[in-house]
C-alpha atoms as a PDB file:
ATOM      1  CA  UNK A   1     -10.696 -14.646  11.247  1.00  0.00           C
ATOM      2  CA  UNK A   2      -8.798 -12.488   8.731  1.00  0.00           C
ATOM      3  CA  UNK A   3      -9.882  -8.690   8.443  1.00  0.00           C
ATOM      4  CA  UNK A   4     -11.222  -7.186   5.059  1.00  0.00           C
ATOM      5  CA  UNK A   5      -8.315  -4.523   4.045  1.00  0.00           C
ATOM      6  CA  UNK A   6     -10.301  -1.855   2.181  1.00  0.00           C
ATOM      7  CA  UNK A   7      -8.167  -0.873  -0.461  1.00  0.00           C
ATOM      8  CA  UNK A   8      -9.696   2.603  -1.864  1.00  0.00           C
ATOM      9  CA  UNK A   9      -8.444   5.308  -1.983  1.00  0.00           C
ATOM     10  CA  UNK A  10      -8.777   7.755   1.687  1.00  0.00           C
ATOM     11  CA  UNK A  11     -10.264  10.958   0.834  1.00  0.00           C
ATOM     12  CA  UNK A  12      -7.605  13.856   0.094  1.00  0.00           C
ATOM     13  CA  UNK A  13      -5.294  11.161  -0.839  1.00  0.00           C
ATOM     14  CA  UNK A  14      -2.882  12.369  -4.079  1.00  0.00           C
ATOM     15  CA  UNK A  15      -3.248   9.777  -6.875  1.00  0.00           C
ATOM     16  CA  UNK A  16       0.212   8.714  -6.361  1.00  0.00           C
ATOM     17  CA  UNK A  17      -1.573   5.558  -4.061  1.00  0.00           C
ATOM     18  CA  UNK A  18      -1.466   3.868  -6.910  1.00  0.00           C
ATOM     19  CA  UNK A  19       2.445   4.439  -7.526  1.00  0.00           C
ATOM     20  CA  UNK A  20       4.881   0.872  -7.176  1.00  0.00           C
ATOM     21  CA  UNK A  21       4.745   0.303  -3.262  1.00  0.00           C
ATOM     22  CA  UNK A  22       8.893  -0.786  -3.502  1.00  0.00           C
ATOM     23  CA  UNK A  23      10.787   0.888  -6.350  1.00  0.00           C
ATOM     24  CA  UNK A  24      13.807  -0.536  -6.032  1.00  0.00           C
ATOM     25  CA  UNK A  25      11.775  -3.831  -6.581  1.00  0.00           C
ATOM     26  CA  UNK A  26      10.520  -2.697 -10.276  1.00  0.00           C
ATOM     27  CA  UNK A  27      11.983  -2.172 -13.653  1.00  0.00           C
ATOM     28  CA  UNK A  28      12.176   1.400 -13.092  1.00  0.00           C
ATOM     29  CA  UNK A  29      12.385   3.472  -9.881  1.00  0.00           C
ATOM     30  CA  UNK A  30       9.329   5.644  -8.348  1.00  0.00           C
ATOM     31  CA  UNK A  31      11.551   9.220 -10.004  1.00  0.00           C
ATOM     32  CA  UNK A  32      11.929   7.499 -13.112  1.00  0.00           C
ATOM     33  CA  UNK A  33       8.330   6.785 -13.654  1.00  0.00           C
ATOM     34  CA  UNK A  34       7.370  10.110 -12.815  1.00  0.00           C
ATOM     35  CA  UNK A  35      10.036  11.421 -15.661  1.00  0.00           C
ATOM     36  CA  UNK A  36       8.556   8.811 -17.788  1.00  0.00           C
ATOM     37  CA  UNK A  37       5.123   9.496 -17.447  1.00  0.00           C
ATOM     38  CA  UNK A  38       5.541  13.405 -17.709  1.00  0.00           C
ATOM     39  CA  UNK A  39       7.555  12.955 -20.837  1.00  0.00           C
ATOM     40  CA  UNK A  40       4.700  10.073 -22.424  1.00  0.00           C
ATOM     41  CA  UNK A  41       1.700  12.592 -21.328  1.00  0.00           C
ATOM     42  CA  UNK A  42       0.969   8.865 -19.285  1.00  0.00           C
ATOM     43  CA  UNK A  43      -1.990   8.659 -16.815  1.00  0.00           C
ATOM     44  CA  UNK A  44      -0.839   7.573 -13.255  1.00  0.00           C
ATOM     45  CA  UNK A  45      -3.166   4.469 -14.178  1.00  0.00           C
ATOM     46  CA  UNK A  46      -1.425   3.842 -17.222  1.00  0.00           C
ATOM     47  CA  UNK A  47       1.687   3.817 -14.810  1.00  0.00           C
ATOM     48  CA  UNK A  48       0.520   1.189 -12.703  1.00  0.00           C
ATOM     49  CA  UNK A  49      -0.742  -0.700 -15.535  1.00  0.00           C
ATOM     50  CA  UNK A  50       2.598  -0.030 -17.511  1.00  0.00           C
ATOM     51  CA  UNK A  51       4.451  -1.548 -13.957  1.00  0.00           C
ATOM     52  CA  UNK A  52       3.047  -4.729 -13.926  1.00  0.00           C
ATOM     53  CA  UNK A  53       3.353  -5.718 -17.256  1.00  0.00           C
ATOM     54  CA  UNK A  54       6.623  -5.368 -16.937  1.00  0.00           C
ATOM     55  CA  UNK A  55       6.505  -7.387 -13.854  1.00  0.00           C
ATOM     56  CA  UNK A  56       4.911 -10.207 -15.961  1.00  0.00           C
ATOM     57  CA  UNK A  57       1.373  -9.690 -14.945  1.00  0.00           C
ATOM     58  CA  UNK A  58      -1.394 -10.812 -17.249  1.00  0.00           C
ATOM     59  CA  UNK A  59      -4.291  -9.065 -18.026  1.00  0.00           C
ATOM     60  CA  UNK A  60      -6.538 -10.921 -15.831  1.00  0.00           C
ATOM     61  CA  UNK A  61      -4.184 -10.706 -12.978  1.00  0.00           C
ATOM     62  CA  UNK A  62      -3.754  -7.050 -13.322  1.00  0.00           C
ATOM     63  CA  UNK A  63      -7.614  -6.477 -13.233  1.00  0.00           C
ATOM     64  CA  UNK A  64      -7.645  -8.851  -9.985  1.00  0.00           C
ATOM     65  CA  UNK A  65      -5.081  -7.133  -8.526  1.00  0.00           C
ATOM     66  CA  UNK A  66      -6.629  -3.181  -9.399  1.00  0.00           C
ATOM     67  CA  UNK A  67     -10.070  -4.246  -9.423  1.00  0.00           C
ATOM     68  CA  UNK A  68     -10.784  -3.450 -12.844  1.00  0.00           C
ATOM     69  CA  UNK A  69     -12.475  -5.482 -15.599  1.00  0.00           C
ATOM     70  CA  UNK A  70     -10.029  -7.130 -18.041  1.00  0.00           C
ATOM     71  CA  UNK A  71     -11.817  -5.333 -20.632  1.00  0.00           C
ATOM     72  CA  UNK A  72     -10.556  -2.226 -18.885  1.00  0.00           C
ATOM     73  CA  UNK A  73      -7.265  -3.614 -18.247  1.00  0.00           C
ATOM     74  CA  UNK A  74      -7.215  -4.179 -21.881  1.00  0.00           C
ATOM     75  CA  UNK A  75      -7.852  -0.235 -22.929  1.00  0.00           C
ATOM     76  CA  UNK A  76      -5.276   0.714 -20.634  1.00  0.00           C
ATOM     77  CA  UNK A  77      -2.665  -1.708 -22.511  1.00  0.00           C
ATOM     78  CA  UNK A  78      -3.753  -0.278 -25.695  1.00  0.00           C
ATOM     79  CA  UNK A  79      -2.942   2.804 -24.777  1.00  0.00           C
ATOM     80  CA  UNK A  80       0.349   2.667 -23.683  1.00  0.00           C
ATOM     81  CA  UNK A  81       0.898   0.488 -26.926  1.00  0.00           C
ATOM     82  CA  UNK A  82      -0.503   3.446 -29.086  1.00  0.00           C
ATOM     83  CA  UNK A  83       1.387   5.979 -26.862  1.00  0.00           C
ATOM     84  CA  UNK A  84       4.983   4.267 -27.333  1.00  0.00           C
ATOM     85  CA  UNK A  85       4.189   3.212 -30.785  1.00  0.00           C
ATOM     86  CA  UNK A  86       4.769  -0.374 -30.102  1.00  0.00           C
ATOM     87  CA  UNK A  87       2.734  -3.487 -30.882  1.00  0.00           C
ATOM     88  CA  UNK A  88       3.494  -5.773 -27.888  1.00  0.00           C
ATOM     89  CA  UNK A  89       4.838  -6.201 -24.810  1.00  0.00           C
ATOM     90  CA  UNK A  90       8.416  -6.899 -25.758  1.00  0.00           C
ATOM     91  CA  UNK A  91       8.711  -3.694 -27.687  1.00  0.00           C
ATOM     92  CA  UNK A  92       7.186  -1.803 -24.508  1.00  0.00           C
ATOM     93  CA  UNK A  93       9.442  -2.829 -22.418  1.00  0.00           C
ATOM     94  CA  UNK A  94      12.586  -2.250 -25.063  1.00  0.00           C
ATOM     95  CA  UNK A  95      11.171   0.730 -25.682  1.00  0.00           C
ATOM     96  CA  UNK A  96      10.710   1.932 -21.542  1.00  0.00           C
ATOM     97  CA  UNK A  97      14.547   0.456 -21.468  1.00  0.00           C
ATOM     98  CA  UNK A  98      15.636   3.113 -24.412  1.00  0.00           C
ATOM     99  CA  UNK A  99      13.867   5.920 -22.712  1.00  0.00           C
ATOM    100  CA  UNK A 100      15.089   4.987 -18.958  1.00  0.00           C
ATOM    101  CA  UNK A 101      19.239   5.062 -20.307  1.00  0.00           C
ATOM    102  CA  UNK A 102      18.541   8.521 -22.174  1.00  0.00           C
ATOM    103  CA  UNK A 103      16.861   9.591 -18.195  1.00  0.00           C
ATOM    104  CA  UNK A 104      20.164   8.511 -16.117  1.00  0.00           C
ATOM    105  CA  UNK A 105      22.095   9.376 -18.592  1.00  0.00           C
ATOM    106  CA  UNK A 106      20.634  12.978 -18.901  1.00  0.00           C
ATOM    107  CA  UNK A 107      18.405  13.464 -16.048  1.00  0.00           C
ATOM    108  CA  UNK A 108      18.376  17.483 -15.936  1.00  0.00           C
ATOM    109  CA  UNK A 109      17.533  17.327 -19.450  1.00  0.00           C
ATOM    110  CA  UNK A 110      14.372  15.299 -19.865  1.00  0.00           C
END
């Protein structure tokens, strides 16, 4: 019989629970998003949303997968669209690219 995981958050807990479990496995490492997010005035959900969209993830599977309603899902997006001035998720993720070289190249000073 398999055994209900409960997924919220402990009490006490930082919100960084919700940071990429494996950064080497994303587009950017754990230290970059934090740069990234400091520098975008992002929310730590906007990080996780921002993660698997990169990843591919659709809407639907990202409010499976956080337990959000797509509609929800869908604000986030918009967001992070209006934050980066972009329109889709190409230009996010050219524009996450642009930002991430200016970070290694220049990490002291961002």
């Amino acid at each position: 019989m398999n055994k209900k995981v409960n997924r919220r958050r402990p009490n006490g807990c930082s919100s960084s629970w919700l940071l990429p479990e494996n950064p080497g496995d994303d587009f950017l490492t754990g230290a970059e998003w934090i740069t990234l997010a400091g520098a975008a005035r992002l929310t730590t959900r906007e990080v996780v949303v921002a993660t698997l969209l990169l990843k591919g993830r659709t809407r639907k599977g990202i409010a499976h997968r956080l337990k959000l309603s797509p509609e929800t899902v869908r604000v986030h997006i918009d967001a992070l669209f209006t934050k980066f001035q972009v329109r889709d998720r190409l230009g996010l993720a050219l524009r996450i690219a642009r930002i991430r070289e200016v970070i290694q190249a220049a990490p002291e000073r961002v």
